[in-house]
Structure formats: structure tokens, C-alpha cells
N, C-alpha and C. Protein backbone atom coordinates (compact mmCIF):
# COMPACT_ATOMS: atom_id res chain seq x y z
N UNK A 1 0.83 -1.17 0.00
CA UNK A 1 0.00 0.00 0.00
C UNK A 1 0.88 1.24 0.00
N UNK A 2 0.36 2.40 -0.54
CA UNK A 2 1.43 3.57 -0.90
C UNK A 2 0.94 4.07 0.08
N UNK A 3 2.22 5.17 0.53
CA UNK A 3 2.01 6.43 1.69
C UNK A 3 0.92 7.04 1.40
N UNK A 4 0.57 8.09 2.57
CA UNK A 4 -0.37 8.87 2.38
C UNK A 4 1.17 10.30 1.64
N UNK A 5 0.16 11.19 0.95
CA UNK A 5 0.37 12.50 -0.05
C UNK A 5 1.27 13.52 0.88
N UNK A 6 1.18 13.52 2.19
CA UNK A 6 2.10 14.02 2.89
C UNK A 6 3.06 14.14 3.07
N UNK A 7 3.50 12.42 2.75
CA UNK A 7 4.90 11.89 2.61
C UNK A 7 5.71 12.19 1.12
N UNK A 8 4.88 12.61 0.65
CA UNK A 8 5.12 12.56 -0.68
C UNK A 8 5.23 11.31 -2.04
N UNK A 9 3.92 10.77 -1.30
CA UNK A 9 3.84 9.40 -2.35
C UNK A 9 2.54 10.11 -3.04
N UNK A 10 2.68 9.40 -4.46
CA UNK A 10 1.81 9.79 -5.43
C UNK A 10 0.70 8.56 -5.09
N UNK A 11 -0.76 8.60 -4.90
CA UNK A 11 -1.38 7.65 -4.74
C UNK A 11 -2.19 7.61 -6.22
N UNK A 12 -2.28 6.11 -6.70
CA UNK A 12 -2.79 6.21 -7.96
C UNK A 12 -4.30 5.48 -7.90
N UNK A 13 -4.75 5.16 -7.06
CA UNK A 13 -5.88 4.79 -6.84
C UNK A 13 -7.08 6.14 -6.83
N UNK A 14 -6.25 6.79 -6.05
CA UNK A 14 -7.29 8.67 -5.78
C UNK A 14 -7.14 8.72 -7.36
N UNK A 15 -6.52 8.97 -8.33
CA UNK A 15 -6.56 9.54 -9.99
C UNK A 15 -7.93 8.59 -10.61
N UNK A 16 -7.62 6.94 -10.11
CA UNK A 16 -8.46 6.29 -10.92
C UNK A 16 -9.99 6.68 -9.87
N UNK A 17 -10.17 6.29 -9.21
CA UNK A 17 -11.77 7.19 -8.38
C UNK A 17 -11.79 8.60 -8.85
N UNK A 18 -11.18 9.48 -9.16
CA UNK A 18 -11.54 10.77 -9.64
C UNK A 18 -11.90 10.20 -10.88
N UNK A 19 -11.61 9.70 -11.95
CA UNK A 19 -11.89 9.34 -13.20
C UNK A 19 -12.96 8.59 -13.39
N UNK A 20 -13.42 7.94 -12.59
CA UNK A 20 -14.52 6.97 -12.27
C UNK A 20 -15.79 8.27 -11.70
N UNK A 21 -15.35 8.77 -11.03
CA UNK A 21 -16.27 9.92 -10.81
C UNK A 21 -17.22 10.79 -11.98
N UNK A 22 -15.93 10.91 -12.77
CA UNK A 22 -15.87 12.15 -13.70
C UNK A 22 -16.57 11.25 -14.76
N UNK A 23 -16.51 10.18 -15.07
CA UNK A 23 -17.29 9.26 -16.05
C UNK A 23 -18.76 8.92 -15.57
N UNK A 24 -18.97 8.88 -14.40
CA UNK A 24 -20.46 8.72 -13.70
C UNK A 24 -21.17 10.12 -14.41
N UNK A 25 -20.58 10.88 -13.40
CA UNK A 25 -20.95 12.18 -13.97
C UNK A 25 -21.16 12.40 -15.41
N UNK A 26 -20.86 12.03 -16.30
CA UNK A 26 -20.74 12.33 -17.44
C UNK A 26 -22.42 11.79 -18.05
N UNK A 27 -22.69 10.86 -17.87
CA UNK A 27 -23.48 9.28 -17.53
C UNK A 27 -24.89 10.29 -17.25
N UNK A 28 -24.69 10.69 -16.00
CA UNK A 28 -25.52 10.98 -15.21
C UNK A 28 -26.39 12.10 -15.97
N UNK A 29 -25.29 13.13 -16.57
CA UNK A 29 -25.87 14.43 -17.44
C UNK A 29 -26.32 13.49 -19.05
N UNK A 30 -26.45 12.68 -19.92
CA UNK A 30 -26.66 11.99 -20.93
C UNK A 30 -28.08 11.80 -20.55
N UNK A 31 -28.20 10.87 -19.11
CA UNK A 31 -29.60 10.47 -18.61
C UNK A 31 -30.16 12.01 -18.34
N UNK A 32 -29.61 12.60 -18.47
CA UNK A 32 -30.53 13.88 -18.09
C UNK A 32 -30.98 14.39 -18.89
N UNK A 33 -30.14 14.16 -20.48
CA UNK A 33 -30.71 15.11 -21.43
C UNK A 33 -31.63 13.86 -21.73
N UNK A 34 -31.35 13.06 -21.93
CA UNK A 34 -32.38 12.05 -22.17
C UNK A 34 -33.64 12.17 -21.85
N UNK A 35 -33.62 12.26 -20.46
CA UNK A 35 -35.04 12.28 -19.71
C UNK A 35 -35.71 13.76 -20.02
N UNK A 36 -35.12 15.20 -20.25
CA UNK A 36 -35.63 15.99 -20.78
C UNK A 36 -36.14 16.26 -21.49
N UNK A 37 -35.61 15.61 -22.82
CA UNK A 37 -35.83 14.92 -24.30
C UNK A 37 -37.33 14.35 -24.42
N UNK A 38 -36.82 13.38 -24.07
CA UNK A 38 -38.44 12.63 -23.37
C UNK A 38 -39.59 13.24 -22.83
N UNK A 39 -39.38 14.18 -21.94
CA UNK A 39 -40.59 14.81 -21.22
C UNK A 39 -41.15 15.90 -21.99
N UNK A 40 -40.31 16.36 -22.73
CA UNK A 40 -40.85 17.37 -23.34
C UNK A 40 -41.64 16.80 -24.77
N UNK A 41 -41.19 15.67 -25.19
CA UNK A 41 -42.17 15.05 -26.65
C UNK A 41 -43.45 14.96 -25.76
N UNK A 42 -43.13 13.85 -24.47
CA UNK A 42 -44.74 14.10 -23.93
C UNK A 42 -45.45 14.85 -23.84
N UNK A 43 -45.14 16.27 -23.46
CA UNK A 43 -45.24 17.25 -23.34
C UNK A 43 -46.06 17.48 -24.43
N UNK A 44 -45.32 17.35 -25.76
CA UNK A 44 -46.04 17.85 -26.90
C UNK A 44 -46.72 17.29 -27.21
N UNK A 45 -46.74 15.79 -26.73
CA UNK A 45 -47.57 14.77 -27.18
C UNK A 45 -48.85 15.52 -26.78
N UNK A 46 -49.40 15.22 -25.52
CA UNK A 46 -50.16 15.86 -24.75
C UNK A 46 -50.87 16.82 -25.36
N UNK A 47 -50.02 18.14 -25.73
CA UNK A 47 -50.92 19.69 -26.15
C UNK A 47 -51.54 19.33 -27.30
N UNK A 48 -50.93 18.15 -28.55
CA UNK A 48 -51.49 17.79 -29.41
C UNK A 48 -52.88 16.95 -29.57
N UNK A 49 -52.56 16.06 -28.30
CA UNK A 49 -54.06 15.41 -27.72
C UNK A 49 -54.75 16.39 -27.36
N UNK A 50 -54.76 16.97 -26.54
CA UNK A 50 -55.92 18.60 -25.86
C UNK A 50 -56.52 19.06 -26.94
N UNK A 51 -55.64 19.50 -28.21
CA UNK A 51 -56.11 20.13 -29.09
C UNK A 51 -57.50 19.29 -30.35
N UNK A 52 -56.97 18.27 -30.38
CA UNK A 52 -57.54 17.43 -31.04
C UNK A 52 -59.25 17.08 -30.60
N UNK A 53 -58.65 17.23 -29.24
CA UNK A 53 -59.96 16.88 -28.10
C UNK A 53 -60.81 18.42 -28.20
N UNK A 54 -60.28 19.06 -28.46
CA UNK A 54 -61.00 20.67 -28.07
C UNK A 54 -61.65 20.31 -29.94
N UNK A 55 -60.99 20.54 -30.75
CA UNK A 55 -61.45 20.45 -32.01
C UNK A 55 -63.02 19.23 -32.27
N UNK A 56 -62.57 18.22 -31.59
CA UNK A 56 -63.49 17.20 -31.56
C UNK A 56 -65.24 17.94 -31.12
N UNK A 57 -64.60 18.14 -29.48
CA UNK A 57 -65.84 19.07 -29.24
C UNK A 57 -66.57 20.03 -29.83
N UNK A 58 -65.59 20.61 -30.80
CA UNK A 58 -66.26 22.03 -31.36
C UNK A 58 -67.06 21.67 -32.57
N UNK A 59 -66.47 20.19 -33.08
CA UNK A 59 -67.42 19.82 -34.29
C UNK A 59 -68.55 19.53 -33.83
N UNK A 60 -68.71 17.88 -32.61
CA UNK A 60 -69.51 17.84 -32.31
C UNK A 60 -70.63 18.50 -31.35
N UNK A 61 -70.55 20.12 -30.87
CA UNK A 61 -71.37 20.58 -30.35
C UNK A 61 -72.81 20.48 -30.85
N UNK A 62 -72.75 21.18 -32.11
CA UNK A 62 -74.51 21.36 -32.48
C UNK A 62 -74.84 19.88 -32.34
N UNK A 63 -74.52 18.64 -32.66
CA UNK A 63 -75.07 17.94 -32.83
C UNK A 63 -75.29 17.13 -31.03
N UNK A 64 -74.55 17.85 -29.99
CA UNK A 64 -74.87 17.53 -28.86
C UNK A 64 -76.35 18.87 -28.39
N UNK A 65 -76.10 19.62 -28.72
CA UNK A 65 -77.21 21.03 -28.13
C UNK A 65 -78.58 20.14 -29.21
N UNK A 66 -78.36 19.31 -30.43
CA UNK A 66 -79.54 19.01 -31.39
C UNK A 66 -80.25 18.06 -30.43
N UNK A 67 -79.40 17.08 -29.83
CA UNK A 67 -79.82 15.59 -28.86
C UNK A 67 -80.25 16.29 -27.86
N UNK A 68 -79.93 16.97 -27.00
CA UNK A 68 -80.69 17.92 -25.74
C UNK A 68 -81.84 18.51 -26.29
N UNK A 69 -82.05 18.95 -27.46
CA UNK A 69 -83.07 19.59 -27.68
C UNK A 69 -84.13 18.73 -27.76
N UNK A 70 -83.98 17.67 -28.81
CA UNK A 70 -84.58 16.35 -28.90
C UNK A 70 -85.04 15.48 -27.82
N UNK A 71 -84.31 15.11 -26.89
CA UNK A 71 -84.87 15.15 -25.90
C UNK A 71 -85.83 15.17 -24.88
N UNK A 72 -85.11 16.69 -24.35
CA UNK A 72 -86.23 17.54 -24.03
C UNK A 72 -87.07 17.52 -24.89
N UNK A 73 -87.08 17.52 -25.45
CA UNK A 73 -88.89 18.13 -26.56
C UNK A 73 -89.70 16.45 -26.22
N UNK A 74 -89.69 15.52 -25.81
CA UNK A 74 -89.36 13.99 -25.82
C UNK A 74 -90.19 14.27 -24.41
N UNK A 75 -89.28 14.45 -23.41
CA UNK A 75 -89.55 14.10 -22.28
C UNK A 75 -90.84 15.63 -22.09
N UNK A 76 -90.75 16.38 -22.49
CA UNK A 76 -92.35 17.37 -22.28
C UNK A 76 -93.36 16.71 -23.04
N UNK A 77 -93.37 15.95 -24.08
CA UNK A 77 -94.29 15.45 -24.50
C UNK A 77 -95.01 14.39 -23.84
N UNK A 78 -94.09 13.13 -23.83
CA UNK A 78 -94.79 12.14 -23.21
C UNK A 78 -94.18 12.26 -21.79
N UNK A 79 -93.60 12.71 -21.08
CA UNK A 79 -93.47 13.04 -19.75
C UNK A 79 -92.05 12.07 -19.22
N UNK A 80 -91.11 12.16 -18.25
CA UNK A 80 -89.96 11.31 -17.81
C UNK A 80 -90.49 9.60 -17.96
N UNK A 81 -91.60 9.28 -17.51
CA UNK A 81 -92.25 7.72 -17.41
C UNK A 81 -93.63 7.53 -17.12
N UNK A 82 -94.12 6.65 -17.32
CA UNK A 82 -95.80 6.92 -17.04
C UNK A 82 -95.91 5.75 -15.54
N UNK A 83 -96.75 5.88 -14.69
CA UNK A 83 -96.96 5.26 -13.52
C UNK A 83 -97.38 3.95 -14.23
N UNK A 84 -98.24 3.42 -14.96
CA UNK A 84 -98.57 2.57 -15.55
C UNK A 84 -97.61 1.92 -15.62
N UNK A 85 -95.74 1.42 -15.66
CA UNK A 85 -94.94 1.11 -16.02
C UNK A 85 -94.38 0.67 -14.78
N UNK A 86 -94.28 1.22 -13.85
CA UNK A 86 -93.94 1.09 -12.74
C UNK A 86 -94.94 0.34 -11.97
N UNK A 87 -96.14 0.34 -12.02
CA UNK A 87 -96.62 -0.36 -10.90
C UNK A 87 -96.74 -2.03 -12.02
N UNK A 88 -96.60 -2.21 -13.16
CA UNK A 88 -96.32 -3.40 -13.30
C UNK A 88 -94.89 -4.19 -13.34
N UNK A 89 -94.27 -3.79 -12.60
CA UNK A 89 -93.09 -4.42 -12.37
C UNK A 89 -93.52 -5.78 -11.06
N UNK A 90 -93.11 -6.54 -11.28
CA UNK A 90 -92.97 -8.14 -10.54
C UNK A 90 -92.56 -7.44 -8.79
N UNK A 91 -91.81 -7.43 -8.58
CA UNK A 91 -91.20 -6.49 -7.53
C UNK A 91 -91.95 -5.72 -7.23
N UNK A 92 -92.82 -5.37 -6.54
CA UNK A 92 -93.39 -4.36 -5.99
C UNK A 92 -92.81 -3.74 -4.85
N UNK A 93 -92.29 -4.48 -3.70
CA UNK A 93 -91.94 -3.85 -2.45
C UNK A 93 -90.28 -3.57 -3.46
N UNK A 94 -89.57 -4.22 -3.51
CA UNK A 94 -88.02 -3.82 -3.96
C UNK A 94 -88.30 -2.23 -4.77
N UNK A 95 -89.35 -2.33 -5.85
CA UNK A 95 -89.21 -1.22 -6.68
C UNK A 95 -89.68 0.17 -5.89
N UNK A 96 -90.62 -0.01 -4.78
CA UNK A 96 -91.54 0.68 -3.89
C UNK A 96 -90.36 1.40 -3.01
N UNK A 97 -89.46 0.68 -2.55
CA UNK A 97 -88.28 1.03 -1.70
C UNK A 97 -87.21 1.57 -2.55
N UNK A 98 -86.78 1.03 -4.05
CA UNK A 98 -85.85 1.99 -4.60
C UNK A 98 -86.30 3.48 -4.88
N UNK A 99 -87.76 3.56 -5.43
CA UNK A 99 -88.26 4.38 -5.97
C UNK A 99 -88.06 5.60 -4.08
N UNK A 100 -88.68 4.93 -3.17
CA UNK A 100 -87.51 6.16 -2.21
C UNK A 100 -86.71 6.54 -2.23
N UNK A 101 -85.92 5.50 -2.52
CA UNK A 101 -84.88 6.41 -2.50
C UNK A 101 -84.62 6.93 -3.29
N UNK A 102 -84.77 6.64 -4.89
CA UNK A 102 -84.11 7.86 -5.49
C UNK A 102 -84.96 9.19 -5.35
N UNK A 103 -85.67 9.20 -4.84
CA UNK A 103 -87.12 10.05 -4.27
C UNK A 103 -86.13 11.12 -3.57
N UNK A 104 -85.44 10.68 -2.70
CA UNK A 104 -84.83 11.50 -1.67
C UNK A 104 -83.66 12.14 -2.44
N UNK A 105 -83.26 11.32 -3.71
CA UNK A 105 -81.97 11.76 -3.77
C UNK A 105 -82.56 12.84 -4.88
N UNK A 106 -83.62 12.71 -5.37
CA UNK A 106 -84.07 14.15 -6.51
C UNK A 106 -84.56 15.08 -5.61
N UNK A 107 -85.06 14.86 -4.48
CA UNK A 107 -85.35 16.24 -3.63
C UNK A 107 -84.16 17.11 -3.45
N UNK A 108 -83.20 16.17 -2.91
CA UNK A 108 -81.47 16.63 -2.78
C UNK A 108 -80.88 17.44 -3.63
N UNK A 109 -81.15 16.70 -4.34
CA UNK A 109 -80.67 17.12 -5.82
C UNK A 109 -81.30 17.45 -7.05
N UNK A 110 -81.69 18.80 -6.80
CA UNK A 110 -83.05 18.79 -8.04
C UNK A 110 -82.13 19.52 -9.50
N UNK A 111 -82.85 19.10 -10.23
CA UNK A 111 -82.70 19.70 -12.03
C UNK A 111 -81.53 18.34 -12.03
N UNK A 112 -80.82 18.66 -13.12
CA UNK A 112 -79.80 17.93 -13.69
C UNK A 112 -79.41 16.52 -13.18
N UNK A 113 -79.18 16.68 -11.68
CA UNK A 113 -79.05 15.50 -11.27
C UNK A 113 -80.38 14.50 -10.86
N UNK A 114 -81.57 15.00 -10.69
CA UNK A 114 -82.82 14.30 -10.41
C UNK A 114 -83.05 13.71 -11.71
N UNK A 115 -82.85 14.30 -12.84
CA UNK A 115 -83.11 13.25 -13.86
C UNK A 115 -81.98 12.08 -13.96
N UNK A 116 -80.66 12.19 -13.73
CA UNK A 116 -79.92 11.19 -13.63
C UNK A 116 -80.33 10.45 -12.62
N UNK A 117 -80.80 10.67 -11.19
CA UNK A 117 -81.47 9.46 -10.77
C UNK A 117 -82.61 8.50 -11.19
N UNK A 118 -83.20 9.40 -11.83
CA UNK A 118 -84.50 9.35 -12.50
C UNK A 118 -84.33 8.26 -13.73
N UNK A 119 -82.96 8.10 -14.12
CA UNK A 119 -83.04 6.92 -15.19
C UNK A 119 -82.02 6.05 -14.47
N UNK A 120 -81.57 5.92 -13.33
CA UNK A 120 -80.90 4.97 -12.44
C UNK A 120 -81.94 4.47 -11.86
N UNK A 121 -82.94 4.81 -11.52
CA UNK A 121 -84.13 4.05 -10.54
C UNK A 121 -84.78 3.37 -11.87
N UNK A 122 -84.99 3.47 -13.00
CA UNK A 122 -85.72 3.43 -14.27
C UNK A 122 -84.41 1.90 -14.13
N UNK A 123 -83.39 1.48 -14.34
CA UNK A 123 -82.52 0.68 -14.23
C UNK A 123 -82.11 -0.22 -13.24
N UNK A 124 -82.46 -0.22 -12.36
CA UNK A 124 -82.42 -0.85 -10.84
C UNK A 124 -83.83 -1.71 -11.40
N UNK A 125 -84.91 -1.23 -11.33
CA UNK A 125 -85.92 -2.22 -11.30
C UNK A 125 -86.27 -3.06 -12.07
């Protein structure tokens, strides 16, 4: 084993660990541009999906505001369901007890979401 640097021995093991260092390092910044590289295509990947998705929507609007209209015009006519429909279901007490509850949950929740219960209780029974 060589002196310590004091003595004035050259240690050649400290040169090769500095070099081993300096090559990690080197390593380390490659994986970095790498991974930058990378994040940023996602990146673009991404804004290119958003956009695509925003475009999508903008075609299909009228023809979503046409189905709401339709609809609605649907459900004022012949009304959400007729009682006639409901009381012939097989189930009477099961349907009698869902129909509470979604009862409670359109009081809760009236407009928008009472009709979504309104075709979940329509599905349960």
C-alpha cells in the first residue's frame, strides 16, 4: 500500500476514483438530457391530444345542443315515465323502496341530477 500525499507518495488509486467519478458524472448528465428529451415530446404529445380533443368538441357541439333539444322536446311530450310502467313491475316492495330512494336523492338534488337518478331508478328495477 502507498504512503499517504504528505509523505510525498503519489497515490494512484485517488486519480483512478476521480476518473470513475468524472465518467459517472458524465453518464448521469446523458440520462438527463435524455429524460428531458423525453418529457418534453410528452409534453407535446399531450398539447397535441388537448387540441384534437377541443377540435373534436367544437365539431360535435350542435349535434350535442340538437340531442338535448330532442330530448327535451321527448320528455315534455310524453313526460320522464308513465306510472302505468312502474306499478307493473314483478317487484313491488323492492321497486316501492328503490323508488324512495331515489325520491330522496331528486329532492337533494333537483334539475340535472334528479333526472340522472330518474333513469338509475328506471334501471335498478
Amino acid at each position: 500500500m502507498a504512503q499517504p500525499l504528505l509523505e510525498g507518495e503519489y497515490l494512484e488509486d485517488e486519480n483512478n476514483d476521480l476518473e470513475e467519478l468524472r465518467e459517472r458524472v458524465s453518464q448521469l448528465e446523458d440520462d438527463l438530457r435524455r429524460e428531458k428529451a423525453a418529457r418534453l415530446k410528452a409534453e407535446n404529445e399531450n398539447r397535441s391530444l388537448i387540441a384534437a380533443m377541443e377540435s373534436l368538441r367544437k365539431m360535435l357541439a350542435p349535434f350535442h345542443r340538437l340531442m338535448r333539444g330532442i330530448f327535451g322536446e321527448i320528455e315534455m311530450v310524453i313526460g320522464p315515465e308513465s306510472v302505468d310502467q312502474r306499478a307493473s313491475s314483478p317487484s313491488s316492495s323492492a321497486s316501492s323502496q328503490n323508488e324512495t330512494r331515489w325520491e330522496s336523492y331528486k329532492q337533494t338534488f333537483p334539475k340535472t341530477p334528479a333526472r340522472i337518478f330518474t333513469r338509475c331508478w328506471r334501471t335498478t328495477k
